[in-house]
C-alpha atoms as a PDB file:
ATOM      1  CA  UNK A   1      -3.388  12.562   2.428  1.00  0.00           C
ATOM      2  CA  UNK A   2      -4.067  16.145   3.429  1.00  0.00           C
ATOM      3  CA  UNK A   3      -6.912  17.822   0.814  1.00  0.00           C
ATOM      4  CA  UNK A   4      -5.601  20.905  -0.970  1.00  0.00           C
ATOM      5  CA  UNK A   5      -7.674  23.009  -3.235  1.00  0.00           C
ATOM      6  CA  UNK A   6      -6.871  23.188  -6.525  1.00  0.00           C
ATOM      7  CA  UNK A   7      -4.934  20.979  -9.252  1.00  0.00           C
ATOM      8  CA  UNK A   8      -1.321  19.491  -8.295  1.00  0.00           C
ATOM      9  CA  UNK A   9       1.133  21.050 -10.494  1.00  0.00           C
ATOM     10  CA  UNK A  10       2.354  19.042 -13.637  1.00  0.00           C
ATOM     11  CA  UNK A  11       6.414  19.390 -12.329  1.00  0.00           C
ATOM     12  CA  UNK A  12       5.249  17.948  -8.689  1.00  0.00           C
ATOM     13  CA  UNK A  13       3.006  14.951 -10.629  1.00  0.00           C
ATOM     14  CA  UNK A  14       6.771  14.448 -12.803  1.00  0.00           C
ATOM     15  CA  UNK A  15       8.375  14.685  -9.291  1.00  0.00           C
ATOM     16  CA  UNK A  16       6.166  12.080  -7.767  1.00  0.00           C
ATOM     17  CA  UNK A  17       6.069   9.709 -11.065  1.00  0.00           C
ATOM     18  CA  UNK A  18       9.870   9.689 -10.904  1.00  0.00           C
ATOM     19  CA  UNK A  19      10.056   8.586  -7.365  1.00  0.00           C
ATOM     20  CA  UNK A  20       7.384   6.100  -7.709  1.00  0.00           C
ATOM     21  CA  UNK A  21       9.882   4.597 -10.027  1.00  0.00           C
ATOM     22  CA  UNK A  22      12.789   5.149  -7.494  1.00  0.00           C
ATOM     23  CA  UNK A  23      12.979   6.516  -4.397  1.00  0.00           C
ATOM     24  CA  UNK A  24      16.395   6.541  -3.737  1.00  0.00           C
ATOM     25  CA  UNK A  25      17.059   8.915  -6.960  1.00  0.00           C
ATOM     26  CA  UNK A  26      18.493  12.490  -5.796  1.00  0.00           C
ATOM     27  CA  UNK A  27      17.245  15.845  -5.790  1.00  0.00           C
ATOM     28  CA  UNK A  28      20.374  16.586  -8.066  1.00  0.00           C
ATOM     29  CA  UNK A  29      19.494  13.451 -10.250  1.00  0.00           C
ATOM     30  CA  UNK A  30      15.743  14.402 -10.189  1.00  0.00           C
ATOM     31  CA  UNK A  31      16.608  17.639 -11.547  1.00  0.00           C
ATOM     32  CA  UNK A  32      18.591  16.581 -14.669  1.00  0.00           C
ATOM     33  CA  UNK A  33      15.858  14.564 -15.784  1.00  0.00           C
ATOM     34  CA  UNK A  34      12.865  17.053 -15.076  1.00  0.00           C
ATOM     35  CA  UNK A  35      15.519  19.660 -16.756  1.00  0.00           C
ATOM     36  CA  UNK A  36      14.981  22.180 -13.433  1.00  0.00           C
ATOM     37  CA  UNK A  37      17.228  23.061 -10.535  1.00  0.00           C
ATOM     38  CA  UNK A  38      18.880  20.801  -7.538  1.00  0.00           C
ATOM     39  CA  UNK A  39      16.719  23.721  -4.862  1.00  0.00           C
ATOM     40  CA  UNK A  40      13.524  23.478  -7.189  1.00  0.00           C
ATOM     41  CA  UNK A  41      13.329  20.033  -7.140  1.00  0.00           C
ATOM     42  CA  UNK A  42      14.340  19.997  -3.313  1.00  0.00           C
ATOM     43  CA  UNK A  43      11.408  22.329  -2.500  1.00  0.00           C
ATOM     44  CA  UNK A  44       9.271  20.597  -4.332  1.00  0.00           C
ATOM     45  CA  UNK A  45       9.709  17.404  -3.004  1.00  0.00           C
ATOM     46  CA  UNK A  46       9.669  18.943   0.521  1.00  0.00           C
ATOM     47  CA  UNK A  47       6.489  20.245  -0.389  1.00  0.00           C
ATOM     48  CA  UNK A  48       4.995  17.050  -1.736  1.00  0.00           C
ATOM     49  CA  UNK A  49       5.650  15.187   1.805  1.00  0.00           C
ATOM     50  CA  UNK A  50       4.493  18.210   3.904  1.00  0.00           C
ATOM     51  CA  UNK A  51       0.836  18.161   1.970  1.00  0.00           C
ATOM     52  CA  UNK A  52       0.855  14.328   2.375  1.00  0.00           C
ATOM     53  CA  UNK A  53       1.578  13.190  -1.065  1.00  0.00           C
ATOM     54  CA  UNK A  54       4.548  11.313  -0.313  1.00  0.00           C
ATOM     55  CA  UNK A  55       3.818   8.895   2.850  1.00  0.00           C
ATOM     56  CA  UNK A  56       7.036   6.720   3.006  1.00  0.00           C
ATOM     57  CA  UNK A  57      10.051   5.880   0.745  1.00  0.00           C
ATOM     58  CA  UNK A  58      10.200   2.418   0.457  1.00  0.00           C
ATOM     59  CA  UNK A  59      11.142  -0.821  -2.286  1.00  0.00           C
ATOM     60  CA  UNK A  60       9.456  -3.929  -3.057  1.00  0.00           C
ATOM     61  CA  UNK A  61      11.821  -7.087  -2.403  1.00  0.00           C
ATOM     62  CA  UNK A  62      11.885 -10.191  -4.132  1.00  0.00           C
ATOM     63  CA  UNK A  63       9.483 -12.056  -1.696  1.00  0.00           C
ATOM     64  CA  UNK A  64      11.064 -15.547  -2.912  1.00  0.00           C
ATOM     65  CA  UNK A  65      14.539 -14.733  -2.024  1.00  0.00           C
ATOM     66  CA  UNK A  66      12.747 -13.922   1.483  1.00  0.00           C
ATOM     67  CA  UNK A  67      11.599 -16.812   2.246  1.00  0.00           C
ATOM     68  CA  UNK A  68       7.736 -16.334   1.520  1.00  0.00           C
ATOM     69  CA  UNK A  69       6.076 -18.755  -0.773  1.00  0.00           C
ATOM     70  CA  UNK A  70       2.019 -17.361  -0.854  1.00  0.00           C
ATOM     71  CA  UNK A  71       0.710 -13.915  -0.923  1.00  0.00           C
ATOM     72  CA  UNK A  72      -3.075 -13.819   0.166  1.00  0.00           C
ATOM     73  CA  UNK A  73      -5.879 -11.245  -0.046  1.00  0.00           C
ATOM     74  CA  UNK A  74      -8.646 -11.656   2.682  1.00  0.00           C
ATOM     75  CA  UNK A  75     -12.046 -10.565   2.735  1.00  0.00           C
ATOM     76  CA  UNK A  76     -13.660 -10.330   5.705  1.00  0.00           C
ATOM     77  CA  UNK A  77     -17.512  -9.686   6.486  1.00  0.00           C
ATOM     78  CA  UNK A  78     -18.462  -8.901   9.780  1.00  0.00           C
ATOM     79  CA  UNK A  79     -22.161  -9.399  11.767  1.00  0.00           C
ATOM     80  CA  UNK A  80     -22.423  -5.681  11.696  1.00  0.00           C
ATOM     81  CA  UNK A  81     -20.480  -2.838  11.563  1.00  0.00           C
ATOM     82  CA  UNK A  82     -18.093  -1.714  14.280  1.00  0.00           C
ATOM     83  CA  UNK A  83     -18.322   1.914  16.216  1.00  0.00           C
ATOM     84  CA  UNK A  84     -15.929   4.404  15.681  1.00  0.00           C
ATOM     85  CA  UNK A  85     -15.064   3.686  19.180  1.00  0.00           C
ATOM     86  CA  UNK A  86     -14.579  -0.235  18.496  1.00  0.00           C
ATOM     87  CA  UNK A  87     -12.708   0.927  15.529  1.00  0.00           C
ATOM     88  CA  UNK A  88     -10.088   2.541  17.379  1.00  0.00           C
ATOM     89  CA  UNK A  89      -9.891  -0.602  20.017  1.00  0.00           C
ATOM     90  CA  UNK A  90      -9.303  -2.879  16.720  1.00  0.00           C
ATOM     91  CA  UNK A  91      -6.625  -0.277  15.538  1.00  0.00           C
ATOM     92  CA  UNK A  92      -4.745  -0.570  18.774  1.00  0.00           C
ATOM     93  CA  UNK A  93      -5.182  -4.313  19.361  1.00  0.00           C
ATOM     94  CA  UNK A  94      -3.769  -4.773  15.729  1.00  0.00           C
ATOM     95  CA  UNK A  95      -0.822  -2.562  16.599  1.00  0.00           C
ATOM     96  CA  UNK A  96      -0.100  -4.874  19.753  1.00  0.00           C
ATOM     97  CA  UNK A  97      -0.620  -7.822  17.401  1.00  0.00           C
ATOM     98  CA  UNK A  98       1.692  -6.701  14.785  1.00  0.00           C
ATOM     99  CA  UNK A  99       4.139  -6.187  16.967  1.00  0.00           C
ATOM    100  CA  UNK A 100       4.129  -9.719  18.846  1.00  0.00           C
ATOM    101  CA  UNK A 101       2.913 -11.653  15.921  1.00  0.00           C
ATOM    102  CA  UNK A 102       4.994 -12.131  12.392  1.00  0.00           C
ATOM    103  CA  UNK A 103       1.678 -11.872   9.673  1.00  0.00           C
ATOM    104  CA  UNK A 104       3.720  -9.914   7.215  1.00  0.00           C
ATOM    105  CA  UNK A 105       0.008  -7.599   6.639  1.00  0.00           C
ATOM    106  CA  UNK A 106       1.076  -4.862   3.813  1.00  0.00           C
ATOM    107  CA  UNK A 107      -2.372  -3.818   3.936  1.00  0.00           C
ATOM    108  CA  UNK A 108      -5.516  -3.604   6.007  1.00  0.00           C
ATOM    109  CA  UNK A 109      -8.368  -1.534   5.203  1.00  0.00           C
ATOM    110  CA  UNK A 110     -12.489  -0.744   5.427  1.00  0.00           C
ATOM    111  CA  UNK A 111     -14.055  -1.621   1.600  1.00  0.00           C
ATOM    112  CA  UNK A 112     -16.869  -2.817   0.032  1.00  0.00           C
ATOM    113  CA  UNK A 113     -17.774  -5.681  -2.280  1.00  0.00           C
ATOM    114  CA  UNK A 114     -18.275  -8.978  -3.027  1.00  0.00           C
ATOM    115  CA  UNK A 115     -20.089  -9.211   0.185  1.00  0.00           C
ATOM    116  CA  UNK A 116     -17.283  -8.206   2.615  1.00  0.00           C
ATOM    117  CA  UNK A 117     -16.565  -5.188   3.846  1.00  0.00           C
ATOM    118  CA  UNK A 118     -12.746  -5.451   4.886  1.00  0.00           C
ATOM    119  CA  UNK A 119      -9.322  -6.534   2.999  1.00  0.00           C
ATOM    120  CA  UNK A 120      -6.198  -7.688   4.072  1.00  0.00           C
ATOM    121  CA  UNK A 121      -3.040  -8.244   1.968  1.00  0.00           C
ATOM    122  CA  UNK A 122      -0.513 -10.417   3.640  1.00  0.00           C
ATOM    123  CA  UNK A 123       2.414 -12.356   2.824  1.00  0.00           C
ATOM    124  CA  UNK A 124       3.502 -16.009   4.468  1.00  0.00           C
ATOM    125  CA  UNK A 125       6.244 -18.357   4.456  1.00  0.00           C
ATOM    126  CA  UNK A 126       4.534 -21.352   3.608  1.00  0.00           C
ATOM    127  CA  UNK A 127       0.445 -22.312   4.103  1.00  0.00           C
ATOM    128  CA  UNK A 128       0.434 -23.152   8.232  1.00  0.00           C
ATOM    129  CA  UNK A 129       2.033 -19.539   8.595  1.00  0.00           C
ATOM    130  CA  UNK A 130      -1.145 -18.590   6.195  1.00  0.00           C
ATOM    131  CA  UNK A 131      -3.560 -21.055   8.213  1.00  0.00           C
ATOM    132  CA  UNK A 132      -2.566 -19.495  11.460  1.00  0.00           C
ATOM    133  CA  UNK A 133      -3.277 -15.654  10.169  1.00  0.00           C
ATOM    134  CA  UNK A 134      -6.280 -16.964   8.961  1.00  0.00           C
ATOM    135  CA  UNK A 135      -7.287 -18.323  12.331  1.00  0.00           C
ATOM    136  CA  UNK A 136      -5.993 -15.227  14.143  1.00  0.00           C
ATOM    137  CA  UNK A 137      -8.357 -12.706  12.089  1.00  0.00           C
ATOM    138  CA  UNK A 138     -11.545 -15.134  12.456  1.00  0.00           C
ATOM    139  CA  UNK A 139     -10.912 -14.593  16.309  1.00  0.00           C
ATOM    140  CA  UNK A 140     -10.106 -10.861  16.124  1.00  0.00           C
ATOM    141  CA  UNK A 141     -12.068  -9.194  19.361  1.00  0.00           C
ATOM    142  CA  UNK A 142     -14.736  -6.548  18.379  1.00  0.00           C
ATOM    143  CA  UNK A 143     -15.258  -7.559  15.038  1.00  0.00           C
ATOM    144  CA  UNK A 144     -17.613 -10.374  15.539  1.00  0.00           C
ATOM    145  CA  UNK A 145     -16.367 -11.888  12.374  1.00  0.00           C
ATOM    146  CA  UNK A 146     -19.087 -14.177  10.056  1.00  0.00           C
ATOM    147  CA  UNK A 147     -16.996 -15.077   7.002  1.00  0.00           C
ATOM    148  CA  UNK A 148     -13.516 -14.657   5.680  1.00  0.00           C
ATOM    149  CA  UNK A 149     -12.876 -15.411   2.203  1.00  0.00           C
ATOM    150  CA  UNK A 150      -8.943 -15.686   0.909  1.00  0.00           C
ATOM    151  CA  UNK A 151      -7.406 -15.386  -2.687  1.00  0.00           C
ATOM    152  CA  UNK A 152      -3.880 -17.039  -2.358  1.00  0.00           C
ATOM    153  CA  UNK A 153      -1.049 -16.389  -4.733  1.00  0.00           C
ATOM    154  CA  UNK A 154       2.056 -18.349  -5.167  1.00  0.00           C
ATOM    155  CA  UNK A 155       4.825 -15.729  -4.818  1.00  0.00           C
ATOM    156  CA  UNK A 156       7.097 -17.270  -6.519  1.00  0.00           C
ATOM    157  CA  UNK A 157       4.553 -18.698  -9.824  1.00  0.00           C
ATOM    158  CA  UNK A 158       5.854 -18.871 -13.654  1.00  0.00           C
ATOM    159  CA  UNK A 159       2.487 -17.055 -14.221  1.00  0.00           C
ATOM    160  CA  UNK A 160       3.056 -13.698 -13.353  1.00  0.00           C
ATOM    161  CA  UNK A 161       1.332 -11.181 -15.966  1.00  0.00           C
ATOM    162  CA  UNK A 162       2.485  -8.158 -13.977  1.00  0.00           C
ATOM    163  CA  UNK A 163       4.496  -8.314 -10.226  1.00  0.00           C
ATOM    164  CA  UNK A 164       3.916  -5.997  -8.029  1.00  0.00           C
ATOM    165  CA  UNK A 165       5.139  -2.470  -8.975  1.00  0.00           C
ATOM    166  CA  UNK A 166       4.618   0.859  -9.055  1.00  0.00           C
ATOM    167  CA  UNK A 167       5.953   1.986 -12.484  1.00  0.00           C
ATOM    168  CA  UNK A 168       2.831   1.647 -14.166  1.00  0.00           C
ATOM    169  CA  UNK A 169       1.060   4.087 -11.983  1.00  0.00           C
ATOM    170  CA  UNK A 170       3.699   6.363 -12.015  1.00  0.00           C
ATOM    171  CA  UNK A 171       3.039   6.028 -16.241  1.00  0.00           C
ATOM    172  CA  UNK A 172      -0.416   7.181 -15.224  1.00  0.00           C
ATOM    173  CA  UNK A 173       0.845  10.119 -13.455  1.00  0.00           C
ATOM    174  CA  UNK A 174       2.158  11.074 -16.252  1.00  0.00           C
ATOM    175  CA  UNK A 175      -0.849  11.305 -18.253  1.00  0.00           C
ATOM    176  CA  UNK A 176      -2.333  13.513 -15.610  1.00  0.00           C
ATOM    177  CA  UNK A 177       0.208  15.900 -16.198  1.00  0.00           C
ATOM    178  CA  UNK A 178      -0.231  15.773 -19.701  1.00  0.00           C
ATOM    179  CA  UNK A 179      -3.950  16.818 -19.268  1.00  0.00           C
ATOM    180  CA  UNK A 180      -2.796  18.968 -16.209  1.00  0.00           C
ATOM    181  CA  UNK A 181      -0.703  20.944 -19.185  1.00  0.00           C
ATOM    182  CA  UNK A 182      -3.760  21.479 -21.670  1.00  0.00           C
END
């Protein structure tokens, strides 16, 4: 995300909280609810993905209906950490292997904790697609990988406090314009 100085406005946080929620609603939709007009609410939105705010417009499927049965989170530690110049090798060998390969990876990013100092969110059809992602990221050139450590969830499990979604941050928005307002 680009940095801007100063506070985002409480109508663009309202914007962004009601696409969070949907993404296919209208400009002409988003401004009957945010009480404003169709062109406001256009440039506003224009704005919001020119600065960065909005990266993509997308949904989250029902993974069960698509065939995948575990979602995993992997951490990965590594013997030391790469160069920037390594770093951009990884990025482009992961390109080429997302491409060729079918690891479903939502999400795979630089952190810190419990020890590791990567994460990796993936889904999988069933645990020898998971076994075989697993295997591929232990032999991942340039990272000189020394442990991997999964959390697996069963997609489709009766257990569920909370599936994946975005509403609840967009609630959180919300607040910020609140306190944006005061």
């Amino acid at each position: 995300m680009t940095k801007r100085s100063g506070k985002v406005r409480a109508i663009e946080l309202s914007v962004l909280s009601e696409l969070m929620r949907n993404s296919r609603i209208s400009d002409r939709e988003l401004a009957r609810k945010l009480r404003k007009s169709q062109p406001t609410m256009s440039r506003i939105r224009a704005k919001l993905e020119r600065e960065g705010y909005i990266r993509e417009y997308t949904l989250i499927p029902d993974f069960t209906k698509l065939g995948y049965e575990i979602a995993s989170v992997v951490f990965v530690r590594s013997r030391y950490q790469p160069s920037l110049e390594k770093t951009e090798k990884i990025r482009k060998i992961a390109h080429k292997w997302e491409k060729k390969l079918a690891f479903n990876t939502i999400m795979a990013i630089e952190g810190e904790g419990l020890g590791h100092q990567a994460m990796l969110v993936s889904f999988h059809k069933n645990y020898a697609s998971y076994r075989e992602f697993i295997d591929h990221v232990k032999s991942f050139p340039y990272i000189d990988v020394e442990n991997v450590q999964s959390f697996l969830i069963g997609v489709n499990t009766a257990y569920a406090y909370r599936p994946l979604t975005f509403s609840t941050l967009a609630k959180d928005i919300l607040t910020m314009r609140r306190e944006n307002q005061q």
